[in-house]
C-alpha atoms as a PDB file:
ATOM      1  CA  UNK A   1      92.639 101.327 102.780  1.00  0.00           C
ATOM      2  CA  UNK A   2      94.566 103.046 105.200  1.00  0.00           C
ATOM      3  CA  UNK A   3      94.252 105.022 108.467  1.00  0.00           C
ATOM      4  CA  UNK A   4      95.490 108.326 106.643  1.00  0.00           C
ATOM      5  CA  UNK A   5      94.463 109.741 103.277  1.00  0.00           C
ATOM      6  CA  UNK A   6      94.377 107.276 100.167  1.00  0.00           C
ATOM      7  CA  UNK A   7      95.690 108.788  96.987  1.00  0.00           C
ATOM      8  CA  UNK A   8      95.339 107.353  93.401  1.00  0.00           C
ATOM      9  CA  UNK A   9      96.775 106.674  90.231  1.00  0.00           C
ATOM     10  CA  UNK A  10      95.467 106.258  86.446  1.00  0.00           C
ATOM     11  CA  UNK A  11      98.092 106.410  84.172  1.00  0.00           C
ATOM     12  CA  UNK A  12      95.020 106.664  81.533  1.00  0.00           C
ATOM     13  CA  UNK A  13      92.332 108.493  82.674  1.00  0.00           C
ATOM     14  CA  UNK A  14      93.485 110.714  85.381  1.00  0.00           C
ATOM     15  CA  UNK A  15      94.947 114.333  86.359  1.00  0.00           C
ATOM     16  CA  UNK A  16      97.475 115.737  88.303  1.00  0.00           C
ATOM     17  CA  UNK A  17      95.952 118.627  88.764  1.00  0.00           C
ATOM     18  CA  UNK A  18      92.853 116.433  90.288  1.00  0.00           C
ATOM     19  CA  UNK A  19      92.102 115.900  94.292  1.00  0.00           C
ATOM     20  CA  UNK A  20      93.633 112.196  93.820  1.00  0.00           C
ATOM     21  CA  UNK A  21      91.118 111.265  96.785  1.00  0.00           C
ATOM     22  CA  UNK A  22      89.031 109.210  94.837  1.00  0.00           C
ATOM     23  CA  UNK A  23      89.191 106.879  91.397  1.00  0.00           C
ATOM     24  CA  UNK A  24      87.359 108.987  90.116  1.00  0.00           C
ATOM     25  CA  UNK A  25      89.996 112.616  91.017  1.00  0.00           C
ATOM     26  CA  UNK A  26      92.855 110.123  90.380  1.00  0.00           C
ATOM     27  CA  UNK A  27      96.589 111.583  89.998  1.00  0.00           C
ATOM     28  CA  UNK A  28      97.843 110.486  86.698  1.00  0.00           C
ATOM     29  CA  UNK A  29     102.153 110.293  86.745  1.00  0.00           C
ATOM     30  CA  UNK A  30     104.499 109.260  89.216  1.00  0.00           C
ATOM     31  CA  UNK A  31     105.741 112.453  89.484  1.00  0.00           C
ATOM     32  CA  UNK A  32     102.849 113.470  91.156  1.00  0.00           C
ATOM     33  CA  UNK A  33     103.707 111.670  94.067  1.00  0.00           C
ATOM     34  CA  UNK A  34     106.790 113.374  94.646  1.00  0.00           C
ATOM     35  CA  UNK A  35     104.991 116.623  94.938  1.00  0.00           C
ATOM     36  CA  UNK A  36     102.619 115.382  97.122  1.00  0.00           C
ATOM     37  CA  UNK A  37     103.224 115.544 101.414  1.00  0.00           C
ATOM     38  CA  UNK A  38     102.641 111.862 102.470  1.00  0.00           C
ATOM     39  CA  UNK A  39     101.625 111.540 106.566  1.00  0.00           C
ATOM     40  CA  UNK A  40     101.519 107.911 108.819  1.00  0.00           C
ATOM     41  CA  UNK A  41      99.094 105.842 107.365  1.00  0.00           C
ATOM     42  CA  UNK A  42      98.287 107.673 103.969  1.00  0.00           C
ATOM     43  CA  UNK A  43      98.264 105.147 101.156  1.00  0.00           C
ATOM     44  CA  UNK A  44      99.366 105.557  97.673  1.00  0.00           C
ATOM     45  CA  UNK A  45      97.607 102.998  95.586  1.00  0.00           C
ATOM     46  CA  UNK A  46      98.062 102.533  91.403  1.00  0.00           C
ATOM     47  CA  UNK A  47      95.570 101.480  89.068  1.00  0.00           C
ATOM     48  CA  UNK A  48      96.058  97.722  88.273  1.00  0.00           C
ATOM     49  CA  UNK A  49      96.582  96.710  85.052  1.00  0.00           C
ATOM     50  CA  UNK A  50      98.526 100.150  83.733  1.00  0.00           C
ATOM     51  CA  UNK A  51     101.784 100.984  82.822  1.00  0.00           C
ATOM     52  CA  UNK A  52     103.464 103.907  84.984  1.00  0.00           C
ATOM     53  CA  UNK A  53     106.676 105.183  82.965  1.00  0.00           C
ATOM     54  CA  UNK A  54     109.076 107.742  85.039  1.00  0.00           C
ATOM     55  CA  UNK A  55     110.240 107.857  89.027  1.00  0.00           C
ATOM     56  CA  UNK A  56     108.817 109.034  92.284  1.00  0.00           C
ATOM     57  CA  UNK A  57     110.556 110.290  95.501  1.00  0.00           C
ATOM     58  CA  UNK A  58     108.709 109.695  98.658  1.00  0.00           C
ATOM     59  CA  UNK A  59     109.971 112.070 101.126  1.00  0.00           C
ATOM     60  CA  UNK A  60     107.148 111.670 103.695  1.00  0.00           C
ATOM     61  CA  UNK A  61     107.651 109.292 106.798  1.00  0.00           C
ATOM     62  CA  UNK A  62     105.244 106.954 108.423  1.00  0.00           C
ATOM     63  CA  UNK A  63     105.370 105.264 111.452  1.00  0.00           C
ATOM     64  CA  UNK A  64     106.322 101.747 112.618  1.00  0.00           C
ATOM     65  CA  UNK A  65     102.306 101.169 113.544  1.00  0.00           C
ATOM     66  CA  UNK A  66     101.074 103.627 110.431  1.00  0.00           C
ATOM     67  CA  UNK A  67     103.808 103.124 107.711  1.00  0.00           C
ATOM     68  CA  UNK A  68     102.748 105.069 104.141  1.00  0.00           C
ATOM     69  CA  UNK A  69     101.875 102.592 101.510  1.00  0.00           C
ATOM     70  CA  UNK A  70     102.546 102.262  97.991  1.00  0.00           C
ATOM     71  CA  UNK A  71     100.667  99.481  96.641  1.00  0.00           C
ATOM     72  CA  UNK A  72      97.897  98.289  94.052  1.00  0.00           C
ATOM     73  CA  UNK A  73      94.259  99.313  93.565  1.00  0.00           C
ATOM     74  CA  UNK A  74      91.382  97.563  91.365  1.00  0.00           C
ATOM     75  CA  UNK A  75      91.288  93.990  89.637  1.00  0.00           C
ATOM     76  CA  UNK A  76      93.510  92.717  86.964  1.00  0.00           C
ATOM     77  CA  UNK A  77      97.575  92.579  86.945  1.00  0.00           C
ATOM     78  CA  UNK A  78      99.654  94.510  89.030  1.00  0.00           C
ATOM     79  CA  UNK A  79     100.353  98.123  88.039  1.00  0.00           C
ATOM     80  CA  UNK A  80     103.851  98.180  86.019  1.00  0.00           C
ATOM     81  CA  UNK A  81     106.215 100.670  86.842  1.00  0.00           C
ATOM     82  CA  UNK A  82     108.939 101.357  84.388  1.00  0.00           C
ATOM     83  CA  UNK A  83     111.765 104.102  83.558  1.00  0.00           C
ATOM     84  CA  UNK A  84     114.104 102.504  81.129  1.00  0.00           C
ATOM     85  CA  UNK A  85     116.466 105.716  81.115  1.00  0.00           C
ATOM     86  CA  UNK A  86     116.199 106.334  84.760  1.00  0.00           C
ATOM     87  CA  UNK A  87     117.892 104.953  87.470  1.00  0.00           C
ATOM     88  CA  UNK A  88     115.029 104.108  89.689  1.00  0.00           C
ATOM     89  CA  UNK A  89     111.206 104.048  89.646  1.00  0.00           C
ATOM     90  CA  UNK A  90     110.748 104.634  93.617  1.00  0.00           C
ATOM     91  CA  UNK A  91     112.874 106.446  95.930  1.00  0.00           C
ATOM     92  CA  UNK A  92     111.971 105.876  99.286  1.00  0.00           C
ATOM     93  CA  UNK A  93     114.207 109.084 100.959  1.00  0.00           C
ATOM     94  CA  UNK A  94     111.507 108.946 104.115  1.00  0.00           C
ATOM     95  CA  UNK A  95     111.007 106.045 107.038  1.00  0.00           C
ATOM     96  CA  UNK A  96     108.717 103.425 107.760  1.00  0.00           C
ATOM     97  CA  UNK A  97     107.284 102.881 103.460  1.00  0.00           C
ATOM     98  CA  UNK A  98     105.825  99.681 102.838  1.00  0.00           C
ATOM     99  CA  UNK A  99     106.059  99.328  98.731  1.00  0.00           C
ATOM    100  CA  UNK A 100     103.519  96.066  98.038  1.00  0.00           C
ATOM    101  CA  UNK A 101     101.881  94.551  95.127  1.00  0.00           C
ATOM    102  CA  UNK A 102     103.262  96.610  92.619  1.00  0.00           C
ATOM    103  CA  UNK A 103     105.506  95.183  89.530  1.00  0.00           C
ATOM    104  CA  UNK A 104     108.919  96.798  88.552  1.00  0.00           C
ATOM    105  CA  UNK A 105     109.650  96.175  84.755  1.00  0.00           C
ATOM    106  CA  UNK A 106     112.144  97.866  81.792  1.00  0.00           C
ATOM    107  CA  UNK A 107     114.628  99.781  83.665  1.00  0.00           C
ATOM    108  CA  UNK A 108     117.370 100.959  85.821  1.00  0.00           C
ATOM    109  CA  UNK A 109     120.500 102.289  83.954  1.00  0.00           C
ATOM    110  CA  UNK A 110     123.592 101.355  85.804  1.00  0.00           C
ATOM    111  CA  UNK A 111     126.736 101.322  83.878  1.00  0.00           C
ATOM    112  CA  UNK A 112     129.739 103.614  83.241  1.00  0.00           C
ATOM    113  CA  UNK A 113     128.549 105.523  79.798  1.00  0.00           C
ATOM    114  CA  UNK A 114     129.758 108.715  81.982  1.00  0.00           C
ATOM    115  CA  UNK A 115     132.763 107.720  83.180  1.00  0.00           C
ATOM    116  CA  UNK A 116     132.225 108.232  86.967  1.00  0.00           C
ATOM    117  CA  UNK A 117     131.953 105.017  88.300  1.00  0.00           C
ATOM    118  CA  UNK A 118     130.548 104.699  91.843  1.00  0.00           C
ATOM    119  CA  UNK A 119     131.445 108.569  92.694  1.00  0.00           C
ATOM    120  CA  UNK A 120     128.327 109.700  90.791  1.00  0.00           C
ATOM    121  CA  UNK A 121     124.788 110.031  92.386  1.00  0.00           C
ATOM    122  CA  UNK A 122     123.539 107.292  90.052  1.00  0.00           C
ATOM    123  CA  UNK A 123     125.098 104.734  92.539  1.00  0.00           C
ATOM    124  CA  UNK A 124     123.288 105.531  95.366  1.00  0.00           C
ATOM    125  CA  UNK A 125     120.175 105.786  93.495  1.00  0.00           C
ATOM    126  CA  UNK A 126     120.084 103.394  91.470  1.00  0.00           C
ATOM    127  CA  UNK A 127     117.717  99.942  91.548  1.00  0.00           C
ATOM    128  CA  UNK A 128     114.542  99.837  90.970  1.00  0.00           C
ATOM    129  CA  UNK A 129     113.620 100.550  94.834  1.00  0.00           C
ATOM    130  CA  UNK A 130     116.334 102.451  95.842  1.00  0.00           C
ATOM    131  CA  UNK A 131     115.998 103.219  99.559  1.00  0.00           C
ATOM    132  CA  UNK A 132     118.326 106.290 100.310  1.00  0.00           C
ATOM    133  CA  UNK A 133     119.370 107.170 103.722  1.00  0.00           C
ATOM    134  CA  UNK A 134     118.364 108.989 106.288  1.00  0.00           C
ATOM    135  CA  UNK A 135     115.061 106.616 105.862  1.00  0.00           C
ATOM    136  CA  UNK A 136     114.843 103.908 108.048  1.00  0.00           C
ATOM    137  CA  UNK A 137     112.426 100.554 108.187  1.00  0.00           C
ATOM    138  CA  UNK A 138     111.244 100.369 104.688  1.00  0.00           C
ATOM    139  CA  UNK A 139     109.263  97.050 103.959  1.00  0.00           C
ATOM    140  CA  UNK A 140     109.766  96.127  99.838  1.00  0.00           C
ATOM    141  CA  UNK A 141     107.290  92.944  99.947  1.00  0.00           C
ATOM    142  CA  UNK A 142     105.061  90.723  97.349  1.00  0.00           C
ATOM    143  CA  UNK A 143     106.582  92.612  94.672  1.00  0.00           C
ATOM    144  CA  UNK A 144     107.427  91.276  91.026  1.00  0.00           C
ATOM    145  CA  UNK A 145     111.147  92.645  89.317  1.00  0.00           C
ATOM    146  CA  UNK A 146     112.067  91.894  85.720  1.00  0.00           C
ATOM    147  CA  UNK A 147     114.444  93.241  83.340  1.00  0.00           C
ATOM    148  CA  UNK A 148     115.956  95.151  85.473  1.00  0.00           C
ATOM    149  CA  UNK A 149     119.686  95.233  86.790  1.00  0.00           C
ATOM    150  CA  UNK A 150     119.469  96.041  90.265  1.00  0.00           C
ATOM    151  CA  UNK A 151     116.103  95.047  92.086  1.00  0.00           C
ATOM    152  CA  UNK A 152     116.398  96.898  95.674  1.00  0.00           C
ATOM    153  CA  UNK A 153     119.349  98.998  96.761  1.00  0.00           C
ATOM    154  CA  UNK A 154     119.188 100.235 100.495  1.00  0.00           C
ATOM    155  CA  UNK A 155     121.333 102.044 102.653  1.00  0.00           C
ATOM    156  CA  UNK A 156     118.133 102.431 105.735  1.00  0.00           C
ATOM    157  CA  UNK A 157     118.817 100.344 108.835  1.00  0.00           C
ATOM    158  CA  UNK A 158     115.759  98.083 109.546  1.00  0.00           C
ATOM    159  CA  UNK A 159     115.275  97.242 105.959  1.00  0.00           C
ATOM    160  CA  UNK A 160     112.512  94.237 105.360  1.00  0.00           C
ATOM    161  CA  UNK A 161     112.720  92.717 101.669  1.00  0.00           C
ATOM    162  CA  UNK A 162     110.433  89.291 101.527  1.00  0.00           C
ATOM    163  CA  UNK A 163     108.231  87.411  98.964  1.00  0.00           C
ATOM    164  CA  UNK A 164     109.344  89.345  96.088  1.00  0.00           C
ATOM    165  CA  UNK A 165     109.523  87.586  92.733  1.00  0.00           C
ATOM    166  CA  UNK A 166     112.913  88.279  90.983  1.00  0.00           C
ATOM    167  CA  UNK A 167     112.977  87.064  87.237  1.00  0.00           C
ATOM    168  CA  UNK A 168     115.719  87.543  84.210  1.00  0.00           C
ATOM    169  CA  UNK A 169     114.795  86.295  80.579  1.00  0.00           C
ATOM    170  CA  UNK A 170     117.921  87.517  79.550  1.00  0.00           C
ATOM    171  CA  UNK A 171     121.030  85.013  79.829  1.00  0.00           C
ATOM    172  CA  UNK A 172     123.214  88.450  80.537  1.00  0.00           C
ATOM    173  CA  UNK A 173     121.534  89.047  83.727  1.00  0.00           C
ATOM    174  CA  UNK A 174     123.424  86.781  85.360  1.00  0.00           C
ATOM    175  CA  UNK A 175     123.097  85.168  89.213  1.00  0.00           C
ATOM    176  CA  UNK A 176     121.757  81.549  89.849  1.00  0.00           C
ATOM    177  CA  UNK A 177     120.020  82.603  92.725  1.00  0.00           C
ATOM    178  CA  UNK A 178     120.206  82.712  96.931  1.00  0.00           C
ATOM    179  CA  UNK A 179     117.622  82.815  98.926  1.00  0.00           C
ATOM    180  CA  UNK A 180     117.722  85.622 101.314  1.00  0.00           C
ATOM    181  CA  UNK A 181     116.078  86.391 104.387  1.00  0.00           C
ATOM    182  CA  UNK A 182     114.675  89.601 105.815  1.00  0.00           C
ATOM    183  CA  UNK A 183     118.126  92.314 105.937  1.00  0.00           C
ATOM    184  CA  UNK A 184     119.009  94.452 108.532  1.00  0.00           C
ATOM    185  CA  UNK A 185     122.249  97.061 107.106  1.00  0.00           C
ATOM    186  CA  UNK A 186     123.871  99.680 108.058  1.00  0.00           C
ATOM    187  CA  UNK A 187     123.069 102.663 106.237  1.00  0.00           C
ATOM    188  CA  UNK A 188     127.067 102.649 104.867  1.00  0.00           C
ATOM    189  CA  UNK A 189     126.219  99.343 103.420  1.00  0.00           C
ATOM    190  CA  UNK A 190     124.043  99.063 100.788  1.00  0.00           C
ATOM    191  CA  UNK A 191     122.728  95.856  99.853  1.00  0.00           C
ATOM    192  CA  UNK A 192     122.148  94.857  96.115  1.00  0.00           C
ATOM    193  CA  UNK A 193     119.444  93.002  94.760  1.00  0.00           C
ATOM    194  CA  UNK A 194     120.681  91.652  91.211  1.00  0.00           C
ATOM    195  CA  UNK A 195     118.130  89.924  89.038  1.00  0.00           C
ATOM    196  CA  UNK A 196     119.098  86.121  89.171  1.00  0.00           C
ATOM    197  CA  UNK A 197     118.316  83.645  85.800  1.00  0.00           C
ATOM    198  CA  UNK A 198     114.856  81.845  86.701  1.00  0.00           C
ATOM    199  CA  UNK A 199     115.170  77.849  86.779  1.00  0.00           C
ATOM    200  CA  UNK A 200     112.575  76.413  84.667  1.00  0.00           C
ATOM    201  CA  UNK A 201     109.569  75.589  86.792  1.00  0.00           C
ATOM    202  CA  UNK A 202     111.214  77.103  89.698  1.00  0.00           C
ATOM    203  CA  UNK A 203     109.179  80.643  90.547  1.00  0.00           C
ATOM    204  CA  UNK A 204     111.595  82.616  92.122  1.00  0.00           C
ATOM    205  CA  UNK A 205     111.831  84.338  95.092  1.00  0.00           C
ATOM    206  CA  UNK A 206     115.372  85.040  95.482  1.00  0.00           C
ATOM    207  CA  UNK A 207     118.077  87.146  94.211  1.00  0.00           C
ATOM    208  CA  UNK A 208     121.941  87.269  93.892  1.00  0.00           C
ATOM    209  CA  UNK A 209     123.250  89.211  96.297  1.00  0.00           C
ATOM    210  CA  UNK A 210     126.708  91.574  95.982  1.00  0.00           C
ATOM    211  CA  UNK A 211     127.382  94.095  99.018  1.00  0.00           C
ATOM    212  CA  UNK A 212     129.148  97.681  98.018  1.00  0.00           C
END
């Protein structure tokens, strides 16, 4: 799949202790990833039709011609990632990811329960992509979010976020939606994606948008 190694994922049948090389010696948990050392071009691809429940930090950089990939393997629906009590289900904390084809559902805890407000870590790290700085270039593209309150949170310059399909069943979610084009911010500046109410018959691919 890619011009590096390509790692994979069964959330049912497979083994972190396995190679992860093949289908077959697949990695079973996301936390796996965030052990693993990710080089340019190595591709990180989840079984497709499974349900993924926790967080991964990728702290490995690509390159602008061999970014590491996170994406989809197999036939059926895309893989689901979800962490209901977390506060993210990817990091990206290294430059030039491409996250693709994956679908981000049940998650994302972002409220005040602690009473620190915006001072605690959970602000930076929340969203379901949260892309933490130093990490420049990440692409977040052809991605599906629902149910959760923040979408894609980045502080990396160079940031691409395109064809992504944001949806909210839940009148509480609120935003009517603005379509957005590709983002370039300062890392100081992170840029929110909340979870805009779909229009019926209107797929969306758009998402409110509220600056820190």
């Amino acid at each position: 799949m890619g011009t590096g190694k390509n790692y994979y994922l069964d959330a049912q049948s497979g083994n972190d202790t396995a190679a992860g090389t093949t289908s077959a010696t697949a990695w079973k948990t996301l936390s796996r990833i965030t052990a693993a050392s990710l080089s340019p071009g190595d591709v990180v691809a989840l079984r497709r039709g499974q349900t993924f429940t926790g967080s991964a930090t990728l702290n490995g950089s690509g390159t602008s011609s061999a970014p590491i990939t996170v994406t989809a393997f197999g036939t059926g629906t895309p893989p689901t990632l979800s962490n209901p009590t977390g506060w993210n289900m990817l990091q990206l904390a290294g430059s030039h990811i491409d996250v693709t084809q994956l679908r981000f559902a049940n998650g994302v805890v972002f409220d005040n329960a602690d009473g620190k407000g915006i001072a605690s870590p959970k602000y930076k790290l929340s969203g379901a992509v949260a892309v933490t700085d130093p990490a420049v270039s990440a692409h977040i593209h052809d991605n599906e979010f629902t149910q959760v309150g923040l979408g894609v949170k980045t502080y990396a310059i160079g940031t691409r976020i395109n064809h992504n399909s944001f949806h909210a069943p839940e009148d509480r979610l609120q935003g009517h939606g603005l379509r957005y084009r590709d983002l370039l911010r300062s890392p100081r500046r992170p840029v929110h994606r909340r979870t805009p109410r779909a229009l019926p018959g209107n797929p969306l691919r758009s998402a409110h948008q509220r600056h820190g």
